[in-house]
C-alpha atoms as a PDB file:
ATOM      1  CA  UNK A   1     -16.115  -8.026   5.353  1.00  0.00           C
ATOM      2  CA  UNK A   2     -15.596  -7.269   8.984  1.00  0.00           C
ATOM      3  CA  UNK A   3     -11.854  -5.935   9.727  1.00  0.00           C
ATOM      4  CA  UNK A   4     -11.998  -9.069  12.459  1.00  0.00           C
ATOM      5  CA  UNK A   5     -10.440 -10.882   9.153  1.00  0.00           C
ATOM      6  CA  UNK A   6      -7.699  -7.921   9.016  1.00  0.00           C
ATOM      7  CA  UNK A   7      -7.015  -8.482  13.014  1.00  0.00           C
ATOM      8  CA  UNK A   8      -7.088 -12.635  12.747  1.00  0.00           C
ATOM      9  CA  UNK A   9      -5.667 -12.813   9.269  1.00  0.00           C
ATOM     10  CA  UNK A  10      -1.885 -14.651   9.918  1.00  0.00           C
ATOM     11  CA  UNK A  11      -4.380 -17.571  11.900  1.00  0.00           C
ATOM     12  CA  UNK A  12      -5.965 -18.148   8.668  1.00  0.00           C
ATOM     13  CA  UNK A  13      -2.323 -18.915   6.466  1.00  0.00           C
ATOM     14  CA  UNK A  14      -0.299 -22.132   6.037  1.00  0.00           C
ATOM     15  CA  UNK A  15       2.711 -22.654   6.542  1.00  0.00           C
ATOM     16  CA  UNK A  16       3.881 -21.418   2.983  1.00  0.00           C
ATOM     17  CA  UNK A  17       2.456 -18.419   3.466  1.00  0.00           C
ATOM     18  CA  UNK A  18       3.445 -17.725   6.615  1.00  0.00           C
ATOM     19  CA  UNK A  19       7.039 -18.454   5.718  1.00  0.00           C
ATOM     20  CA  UNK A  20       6.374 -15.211   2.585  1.00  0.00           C
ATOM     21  CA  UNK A  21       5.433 -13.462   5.424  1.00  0.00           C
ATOM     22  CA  UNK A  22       7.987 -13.788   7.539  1.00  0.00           C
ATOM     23  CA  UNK A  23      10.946 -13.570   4.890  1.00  0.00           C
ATOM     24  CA  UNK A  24       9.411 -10.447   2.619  1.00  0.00           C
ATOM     25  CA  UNK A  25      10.043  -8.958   0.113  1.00  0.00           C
ATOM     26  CA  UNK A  26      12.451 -12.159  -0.730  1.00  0.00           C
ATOM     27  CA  UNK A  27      11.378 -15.590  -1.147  1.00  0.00           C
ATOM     28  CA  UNK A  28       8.701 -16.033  -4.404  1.00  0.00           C
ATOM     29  CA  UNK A  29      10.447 -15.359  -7.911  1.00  0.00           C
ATOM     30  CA  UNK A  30       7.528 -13.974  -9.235  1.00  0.00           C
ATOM     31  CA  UNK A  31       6.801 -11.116  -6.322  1.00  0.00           C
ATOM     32  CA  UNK A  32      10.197 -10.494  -5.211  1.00  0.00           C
ATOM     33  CA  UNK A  33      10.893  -8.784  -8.207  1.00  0.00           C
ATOM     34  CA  UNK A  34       7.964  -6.201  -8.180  1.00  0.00           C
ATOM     35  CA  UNK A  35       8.065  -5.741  -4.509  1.00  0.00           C
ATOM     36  CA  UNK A  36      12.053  -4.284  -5.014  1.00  0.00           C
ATOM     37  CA  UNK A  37      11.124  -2.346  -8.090  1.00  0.00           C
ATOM     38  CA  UNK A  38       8.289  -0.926  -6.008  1.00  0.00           C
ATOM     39  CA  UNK A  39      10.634  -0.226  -3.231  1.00  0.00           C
ATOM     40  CA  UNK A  40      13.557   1.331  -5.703  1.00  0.00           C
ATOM     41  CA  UNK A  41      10.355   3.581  -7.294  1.00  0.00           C
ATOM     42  CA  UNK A  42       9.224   4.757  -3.824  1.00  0.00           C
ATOM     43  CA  UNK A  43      12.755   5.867  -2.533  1.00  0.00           C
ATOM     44  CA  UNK A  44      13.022   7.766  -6.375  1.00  0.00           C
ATOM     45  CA  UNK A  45       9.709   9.609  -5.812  1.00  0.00           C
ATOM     46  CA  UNK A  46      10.648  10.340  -2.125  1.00  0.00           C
ATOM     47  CA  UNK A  47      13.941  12.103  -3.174  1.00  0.00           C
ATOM     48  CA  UNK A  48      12.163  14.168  -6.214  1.00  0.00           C
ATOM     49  CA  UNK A  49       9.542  15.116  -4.103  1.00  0.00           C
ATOM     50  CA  UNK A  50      12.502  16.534  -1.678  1.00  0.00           C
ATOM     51  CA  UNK A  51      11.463  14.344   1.493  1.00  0.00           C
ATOM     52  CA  UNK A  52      14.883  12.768   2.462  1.00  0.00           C
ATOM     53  CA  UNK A  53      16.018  11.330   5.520  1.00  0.00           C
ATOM     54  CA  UNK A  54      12.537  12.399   6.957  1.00  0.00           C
ATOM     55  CA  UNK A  55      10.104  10.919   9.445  1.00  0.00           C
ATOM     56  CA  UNK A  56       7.628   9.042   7.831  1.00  0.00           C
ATOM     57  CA  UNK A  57       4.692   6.698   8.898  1.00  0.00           C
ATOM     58  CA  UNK A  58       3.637   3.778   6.909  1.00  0.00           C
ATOM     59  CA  UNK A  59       0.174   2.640   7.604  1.00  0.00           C
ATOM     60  CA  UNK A  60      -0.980  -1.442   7.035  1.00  0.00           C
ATOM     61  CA  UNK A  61       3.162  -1.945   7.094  1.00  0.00           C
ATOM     62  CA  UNK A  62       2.241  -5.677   7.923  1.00  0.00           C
ATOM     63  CA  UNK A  63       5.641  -7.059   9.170  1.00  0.00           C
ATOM     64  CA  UNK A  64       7.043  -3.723   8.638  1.00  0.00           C
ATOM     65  CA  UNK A  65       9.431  -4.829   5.512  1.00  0.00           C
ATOM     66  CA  UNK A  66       9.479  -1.662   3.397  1.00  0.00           C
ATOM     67  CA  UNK A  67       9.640   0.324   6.926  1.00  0.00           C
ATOM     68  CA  UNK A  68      12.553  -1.871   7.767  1.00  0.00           C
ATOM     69  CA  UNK A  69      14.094  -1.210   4.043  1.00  0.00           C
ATOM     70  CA  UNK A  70      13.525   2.741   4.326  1.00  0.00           C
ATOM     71  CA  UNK A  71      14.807   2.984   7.946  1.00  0.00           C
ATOM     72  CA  UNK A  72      18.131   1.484   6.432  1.00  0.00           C
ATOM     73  CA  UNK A  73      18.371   4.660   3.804  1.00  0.00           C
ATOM     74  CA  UNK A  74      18.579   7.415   6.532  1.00  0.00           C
ATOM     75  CA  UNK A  75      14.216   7.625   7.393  1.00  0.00           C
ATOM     76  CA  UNK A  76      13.011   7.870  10.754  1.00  0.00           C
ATOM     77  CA  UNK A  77      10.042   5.156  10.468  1.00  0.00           C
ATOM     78  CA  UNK A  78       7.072   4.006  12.267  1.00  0.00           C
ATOM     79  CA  UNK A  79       4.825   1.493  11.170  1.00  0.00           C
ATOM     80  CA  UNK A  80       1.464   0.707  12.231  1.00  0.00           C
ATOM     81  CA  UNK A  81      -1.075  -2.358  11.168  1.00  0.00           C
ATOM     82  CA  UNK A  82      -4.177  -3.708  13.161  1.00  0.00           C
ATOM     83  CA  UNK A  83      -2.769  -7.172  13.013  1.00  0.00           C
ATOM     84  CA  UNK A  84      -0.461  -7.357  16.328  1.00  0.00           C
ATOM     85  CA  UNK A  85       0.497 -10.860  15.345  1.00  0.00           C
ATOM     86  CA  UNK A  86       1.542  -9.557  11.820  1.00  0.00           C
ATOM     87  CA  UNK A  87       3.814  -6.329  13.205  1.00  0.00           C
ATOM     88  CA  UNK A  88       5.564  -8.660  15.426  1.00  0.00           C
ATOM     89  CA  UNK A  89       6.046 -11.649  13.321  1.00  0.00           C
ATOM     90  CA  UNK A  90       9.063 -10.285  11.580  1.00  0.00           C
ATOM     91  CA  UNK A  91      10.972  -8.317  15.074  1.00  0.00           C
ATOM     92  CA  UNK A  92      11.200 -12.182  16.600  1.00  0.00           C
ATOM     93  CA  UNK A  93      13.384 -13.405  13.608  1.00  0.00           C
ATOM     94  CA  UNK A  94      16.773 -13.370  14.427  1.00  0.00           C
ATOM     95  CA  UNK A  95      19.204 -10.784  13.760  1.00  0.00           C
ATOM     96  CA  UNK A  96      16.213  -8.129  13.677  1.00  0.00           C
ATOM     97  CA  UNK A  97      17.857  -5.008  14.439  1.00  0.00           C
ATOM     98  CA  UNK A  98      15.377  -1.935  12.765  1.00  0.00           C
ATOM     99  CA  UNK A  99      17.402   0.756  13.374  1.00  0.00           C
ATOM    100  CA  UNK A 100      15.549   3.755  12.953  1.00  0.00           C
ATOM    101  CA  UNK A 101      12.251   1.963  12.600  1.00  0.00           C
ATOM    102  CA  UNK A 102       9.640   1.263  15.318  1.00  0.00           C
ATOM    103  CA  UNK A 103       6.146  -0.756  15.124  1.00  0.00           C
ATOM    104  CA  UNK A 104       3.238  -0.887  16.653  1.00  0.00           C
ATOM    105  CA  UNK A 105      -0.019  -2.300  16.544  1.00  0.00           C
ATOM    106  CA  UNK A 106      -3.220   0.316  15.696  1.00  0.00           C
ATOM    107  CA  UNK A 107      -6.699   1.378  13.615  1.00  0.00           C
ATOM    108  CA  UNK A 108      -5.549   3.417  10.723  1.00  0.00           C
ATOM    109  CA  UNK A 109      -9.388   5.084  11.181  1.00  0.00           C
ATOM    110  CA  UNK A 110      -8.018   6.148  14.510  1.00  0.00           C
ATOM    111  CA  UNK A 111      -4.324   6.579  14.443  1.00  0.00           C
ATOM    112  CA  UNK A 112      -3.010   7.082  18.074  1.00  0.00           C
ATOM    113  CA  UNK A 113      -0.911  10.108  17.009  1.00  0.00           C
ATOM    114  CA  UNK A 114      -1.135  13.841  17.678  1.00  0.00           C
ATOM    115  CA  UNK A 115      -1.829  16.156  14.679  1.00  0.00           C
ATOM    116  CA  UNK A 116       1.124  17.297  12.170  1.00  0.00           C
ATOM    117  CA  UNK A 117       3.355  14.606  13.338  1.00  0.00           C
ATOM    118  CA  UNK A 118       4.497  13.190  10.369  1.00  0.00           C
ATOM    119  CA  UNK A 119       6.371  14.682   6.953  1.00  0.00           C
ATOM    120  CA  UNK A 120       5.109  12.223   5.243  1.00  0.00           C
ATOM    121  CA  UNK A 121       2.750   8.746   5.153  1.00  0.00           C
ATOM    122  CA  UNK A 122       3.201   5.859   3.213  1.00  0.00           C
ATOM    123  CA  UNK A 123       0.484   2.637   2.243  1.00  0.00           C
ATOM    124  CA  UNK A 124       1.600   0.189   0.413  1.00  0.00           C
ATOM    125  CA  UNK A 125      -0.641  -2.939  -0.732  1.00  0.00           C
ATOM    126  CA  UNK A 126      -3.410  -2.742   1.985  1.00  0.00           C
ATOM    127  CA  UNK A 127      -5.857   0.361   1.404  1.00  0.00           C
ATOM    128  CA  UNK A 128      -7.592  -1.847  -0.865  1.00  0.00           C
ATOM    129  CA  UNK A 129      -8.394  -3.708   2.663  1.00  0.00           C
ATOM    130  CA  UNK A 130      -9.578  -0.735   4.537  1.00  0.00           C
ATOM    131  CA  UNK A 131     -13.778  -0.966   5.203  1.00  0.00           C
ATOM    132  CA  UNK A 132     -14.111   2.997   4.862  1.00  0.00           C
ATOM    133  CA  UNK A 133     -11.164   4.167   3.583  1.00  0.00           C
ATOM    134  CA  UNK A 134     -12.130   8.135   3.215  1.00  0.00           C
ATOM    135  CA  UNK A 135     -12.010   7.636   7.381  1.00  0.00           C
ATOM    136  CA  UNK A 136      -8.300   5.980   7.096  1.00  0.00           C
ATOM    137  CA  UNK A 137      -7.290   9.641   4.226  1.00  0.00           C
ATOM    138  CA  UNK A 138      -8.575  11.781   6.373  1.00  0.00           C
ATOM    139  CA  UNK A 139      -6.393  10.331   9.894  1.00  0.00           C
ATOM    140  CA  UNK A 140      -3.780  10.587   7.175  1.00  0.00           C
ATOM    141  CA  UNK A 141      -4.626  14.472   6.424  1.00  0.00           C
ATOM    142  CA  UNK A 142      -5.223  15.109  10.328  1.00  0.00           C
ATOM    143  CA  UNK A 143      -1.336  13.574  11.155  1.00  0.00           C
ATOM    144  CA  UNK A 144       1.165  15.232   8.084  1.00  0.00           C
ATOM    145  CA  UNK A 145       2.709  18.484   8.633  1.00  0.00           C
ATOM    146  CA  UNK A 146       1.500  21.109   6.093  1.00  0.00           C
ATOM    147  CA  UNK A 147       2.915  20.425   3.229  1.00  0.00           C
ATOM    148  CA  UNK A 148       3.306  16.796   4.283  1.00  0.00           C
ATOM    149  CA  UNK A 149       3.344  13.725   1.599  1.00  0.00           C
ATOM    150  CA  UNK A 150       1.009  11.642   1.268  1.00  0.00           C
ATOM    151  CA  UNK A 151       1.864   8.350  -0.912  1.00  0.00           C
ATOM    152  CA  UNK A 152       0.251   4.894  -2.337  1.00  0.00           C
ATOM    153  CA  UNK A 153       0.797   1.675  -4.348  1.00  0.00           C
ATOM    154  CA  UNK A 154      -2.612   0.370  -4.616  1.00  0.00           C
ATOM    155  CA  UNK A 155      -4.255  -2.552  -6.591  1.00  0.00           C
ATOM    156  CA  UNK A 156      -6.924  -1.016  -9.179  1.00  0.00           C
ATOM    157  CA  UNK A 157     -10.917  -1.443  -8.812  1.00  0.00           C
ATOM    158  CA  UNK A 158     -10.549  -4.302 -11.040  1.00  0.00           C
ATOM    159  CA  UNK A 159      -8.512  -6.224  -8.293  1.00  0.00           C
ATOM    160  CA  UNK A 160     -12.495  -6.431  -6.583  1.00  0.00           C
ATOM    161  CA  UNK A 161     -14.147  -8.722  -9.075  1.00  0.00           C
ATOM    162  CA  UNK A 162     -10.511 -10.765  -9.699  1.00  0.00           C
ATOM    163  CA  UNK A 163     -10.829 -14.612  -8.804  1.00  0.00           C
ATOM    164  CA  UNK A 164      -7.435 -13.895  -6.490  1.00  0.00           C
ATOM    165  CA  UNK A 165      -9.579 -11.222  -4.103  1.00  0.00           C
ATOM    166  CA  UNK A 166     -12.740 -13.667  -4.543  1.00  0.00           C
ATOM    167  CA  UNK A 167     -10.603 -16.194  -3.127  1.00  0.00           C
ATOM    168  CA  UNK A 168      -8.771 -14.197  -0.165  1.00  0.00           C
ATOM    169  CA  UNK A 169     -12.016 -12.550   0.949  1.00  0.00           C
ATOM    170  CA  UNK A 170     -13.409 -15.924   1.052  1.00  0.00           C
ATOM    171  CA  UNK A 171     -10.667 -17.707   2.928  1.00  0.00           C
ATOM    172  CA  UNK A 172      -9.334 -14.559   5.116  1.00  0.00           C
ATOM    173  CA  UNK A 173     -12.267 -12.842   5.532  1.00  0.00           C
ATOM    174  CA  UNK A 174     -10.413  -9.559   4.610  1.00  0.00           C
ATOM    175  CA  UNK A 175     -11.955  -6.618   2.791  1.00  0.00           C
ATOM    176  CA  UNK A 176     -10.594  -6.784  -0.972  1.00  0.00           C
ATOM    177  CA  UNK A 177     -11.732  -3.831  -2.519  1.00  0.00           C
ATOM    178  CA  UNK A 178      -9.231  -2.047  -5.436  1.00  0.00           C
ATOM    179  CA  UNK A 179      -9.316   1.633  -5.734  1.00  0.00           C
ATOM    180  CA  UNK A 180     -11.465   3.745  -7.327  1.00  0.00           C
ATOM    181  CA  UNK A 181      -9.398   6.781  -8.599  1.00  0.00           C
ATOM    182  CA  UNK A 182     -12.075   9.510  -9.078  1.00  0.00           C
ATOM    183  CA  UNK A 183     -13.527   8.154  -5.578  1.00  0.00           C
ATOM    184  CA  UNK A 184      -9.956   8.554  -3.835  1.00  0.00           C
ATOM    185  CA  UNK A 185      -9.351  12.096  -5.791  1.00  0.00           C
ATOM    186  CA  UNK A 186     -12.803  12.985  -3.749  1.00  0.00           C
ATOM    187  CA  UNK A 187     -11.317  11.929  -0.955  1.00  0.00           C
ATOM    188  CA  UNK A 188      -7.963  13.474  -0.473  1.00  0.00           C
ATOM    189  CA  UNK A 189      -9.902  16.710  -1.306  1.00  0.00           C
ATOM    190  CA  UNK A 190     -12.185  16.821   1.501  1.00  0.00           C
ATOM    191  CA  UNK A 191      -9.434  15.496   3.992  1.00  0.00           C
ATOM    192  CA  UNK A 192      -7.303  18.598   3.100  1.00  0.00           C
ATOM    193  CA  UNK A 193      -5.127  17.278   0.240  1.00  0.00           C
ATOM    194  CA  UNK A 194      -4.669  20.628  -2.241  1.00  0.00           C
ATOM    195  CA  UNK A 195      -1.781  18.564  -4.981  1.00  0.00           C
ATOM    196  CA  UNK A 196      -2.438  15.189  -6.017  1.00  0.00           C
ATOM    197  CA  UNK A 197      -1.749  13.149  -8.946  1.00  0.00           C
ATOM    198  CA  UNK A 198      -1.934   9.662 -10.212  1.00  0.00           C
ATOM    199  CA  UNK A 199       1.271   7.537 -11.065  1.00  0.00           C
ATOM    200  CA  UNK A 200       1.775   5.383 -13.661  1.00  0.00           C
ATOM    201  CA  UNK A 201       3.777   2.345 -13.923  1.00  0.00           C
ATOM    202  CA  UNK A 202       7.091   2.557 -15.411  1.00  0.00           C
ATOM    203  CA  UNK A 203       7.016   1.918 -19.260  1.00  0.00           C
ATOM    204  CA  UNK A 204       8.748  -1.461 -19.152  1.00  0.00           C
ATOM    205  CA  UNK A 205       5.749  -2.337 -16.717  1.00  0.00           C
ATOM    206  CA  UNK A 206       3.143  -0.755 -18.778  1.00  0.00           C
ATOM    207  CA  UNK A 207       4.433  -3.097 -22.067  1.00  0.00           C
ATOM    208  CA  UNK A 208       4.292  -6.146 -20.024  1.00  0.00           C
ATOM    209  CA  UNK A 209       0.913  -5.656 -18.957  1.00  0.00           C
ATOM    210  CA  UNK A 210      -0.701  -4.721 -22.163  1.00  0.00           C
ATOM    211  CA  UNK A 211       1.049  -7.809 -23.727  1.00  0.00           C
ATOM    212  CA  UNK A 212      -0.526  -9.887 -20.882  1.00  0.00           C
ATOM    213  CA  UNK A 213      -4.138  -8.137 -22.065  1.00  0.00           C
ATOM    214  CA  UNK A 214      -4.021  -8.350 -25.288  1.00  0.00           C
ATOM    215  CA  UNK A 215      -5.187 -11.531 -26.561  1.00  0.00           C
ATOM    216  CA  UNK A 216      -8.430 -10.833 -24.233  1.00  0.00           C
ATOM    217  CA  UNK A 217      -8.905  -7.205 -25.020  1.00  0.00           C
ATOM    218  CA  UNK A 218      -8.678  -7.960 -29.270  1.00  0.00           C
ATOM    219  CA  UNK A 219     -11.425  -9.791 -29.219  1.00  0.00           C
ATOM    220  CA  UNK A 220     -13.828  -7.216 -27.736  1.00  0.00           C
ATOM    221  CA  UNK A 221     -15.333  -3.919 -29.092  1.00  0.00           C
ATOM    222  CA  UNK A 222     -12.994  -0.817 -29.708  1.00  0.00           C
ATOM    223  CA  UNK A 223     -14.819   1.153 -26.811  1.00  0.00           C
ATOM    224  CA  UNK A 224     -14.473  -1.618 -24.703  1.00  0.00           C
ATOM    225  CA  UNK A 225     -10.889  -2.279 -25.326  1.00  0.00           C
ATOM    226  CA  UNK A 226     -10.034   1.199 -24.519  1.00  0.00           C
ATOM    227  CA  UNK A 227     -12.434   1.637 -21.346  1.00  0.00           C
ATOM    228  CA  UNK A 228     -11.147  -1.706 -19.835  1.00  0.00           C
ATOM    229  CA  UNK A 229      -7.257  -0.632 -20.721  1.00  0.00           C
ATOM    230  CA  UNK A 230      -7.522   2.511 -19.064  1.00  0.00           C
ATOM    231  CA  UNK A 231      -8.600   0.680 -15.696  1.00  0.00           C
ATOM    232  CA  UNK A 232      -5.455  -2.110 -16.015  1.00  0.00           C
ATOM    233  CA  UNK A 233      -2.691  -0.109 -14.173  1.00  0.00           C
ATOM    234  CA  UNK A 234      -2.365  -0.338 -10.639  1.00  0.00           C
ATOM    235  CA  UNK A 235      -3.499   3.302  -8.745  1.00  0.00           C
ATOM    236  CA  UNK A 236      -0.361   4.861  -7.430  1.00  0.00           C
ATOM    237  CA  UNK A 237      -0.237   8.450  -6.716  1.00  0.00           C
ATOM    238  CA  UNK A 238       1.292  11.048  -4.259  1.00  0.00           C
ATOM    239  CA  UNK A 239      -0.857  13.994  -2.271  1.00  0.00           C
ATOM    240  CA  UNK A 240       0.451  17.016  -0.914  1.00  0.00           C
ATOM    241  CA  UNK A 241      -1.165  18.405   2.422  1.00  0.00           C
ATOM    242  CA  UNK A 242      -1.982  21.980   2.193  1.00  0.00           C
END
């Protein structure tokens, strides 16, 4: 899919969705939950990797809700997504008051930013709609500081073929593509990345989804149940620039 649907994508939602949207992370009992564990995991990883209080960029922010929520814990934030309508959706609510966070609108494949500016780069949720995401790492490698972190929550390659990406590639027209770990491994290499390493959901996560697999994955083949339940955790991992 053409990133057009990434660009046009809030003239495509109704009026539910646009009200998630707007109101994120709160609002839907089922995502509101994950989306603050998420958040609670990300500020946990940021202190033991010893970036506090640092300035960070988060790339596809959106509305800029998790740059919003880190800007209120001491981080100097920028966020940046190609959907102007999307990044300024959320600063015309009332009461807005980011402070310590700034938006703008911008191509992750060409980030308007000089070299080494950041400490650090977040994506949550939306490299799975990039079109050539080794482009979109190695901006990301070409921006950090050495020694600058580079982290993601992603959706797994499995998230490709799942009737819920069918369905919002179909009615958004946005690229829905899960990641590929061995692919993205390849890819922080050649943008520069020296230390990465894959992150796995937190053990009361882990249960819940091999409950929800279970009754499919018993009634295939051995192999098969162990090739299929390596590829059901989401790819999450943090990079260190050399």
């Amino acid at each position: 899919m053409s990133r057009s649907g990434e660009i046009s994508y809030l003239n495509c939602v109704d009026n539910d969705e646009l009200s998630w949207i707007r109101t994120k992370p709160f609002g839907r009992k089922y995502d509101t939950p994950r989306l603050l564990e998420d958040f609670a995991r990300i500020l946990r990883i940021l202190r033991l990797e010893g970036f506090e209080k640092c300035q960070l960029l988060e790339i596809g922010c959106c509305t800029g809700w998790l740059s919003d929520f880190l800007a209120r814990m001491g981080y100097k934030m920028v966020g940046i997504d190609i959907c102007i309508d999307a990044v300024f959706l959320r600063q015309k609510e009332k009461g807005f008051n980011p402070k310590g966070a700034a938006f703008i609108g911008g191509d992750w494949e060409c980030l308007p930013f000089q070299a080494g500016s950041f400490d650090g780069v977040l994506v949550y949720d939306a490299l799975h709609h990039a079109e050539d995401r080794g482009k979109v790492v190695a901006e990301v490698g070409r921006i950090l500081r050495p020694g600058g972190l580079f982290m993601a929550f992603e959706p797994n390659q499995e998230h490709t073929t799942s009737p819920k990406a069918i369905a919002a590639s179909h009615k958004y027209g946005t690229t829905e593509i899960g990641i590929d770990w061995r692919a993205m491994k390849n890819a922080l290499a050649a943008a520069g990345f020296t230390q990465f390493r894959r992150l796995y959901c937190p053990a009361f996560e882990v249960k819940r989804t091999l409950l929800r697999q279970m009754a499919h994955l018993l009634s295939k083949p051995i192999i098969d149940i162990f090739l299929r339940w390596r590829h059901q955790f989401p790819v999450h991992w943090v990079a260190r620039k050399n």
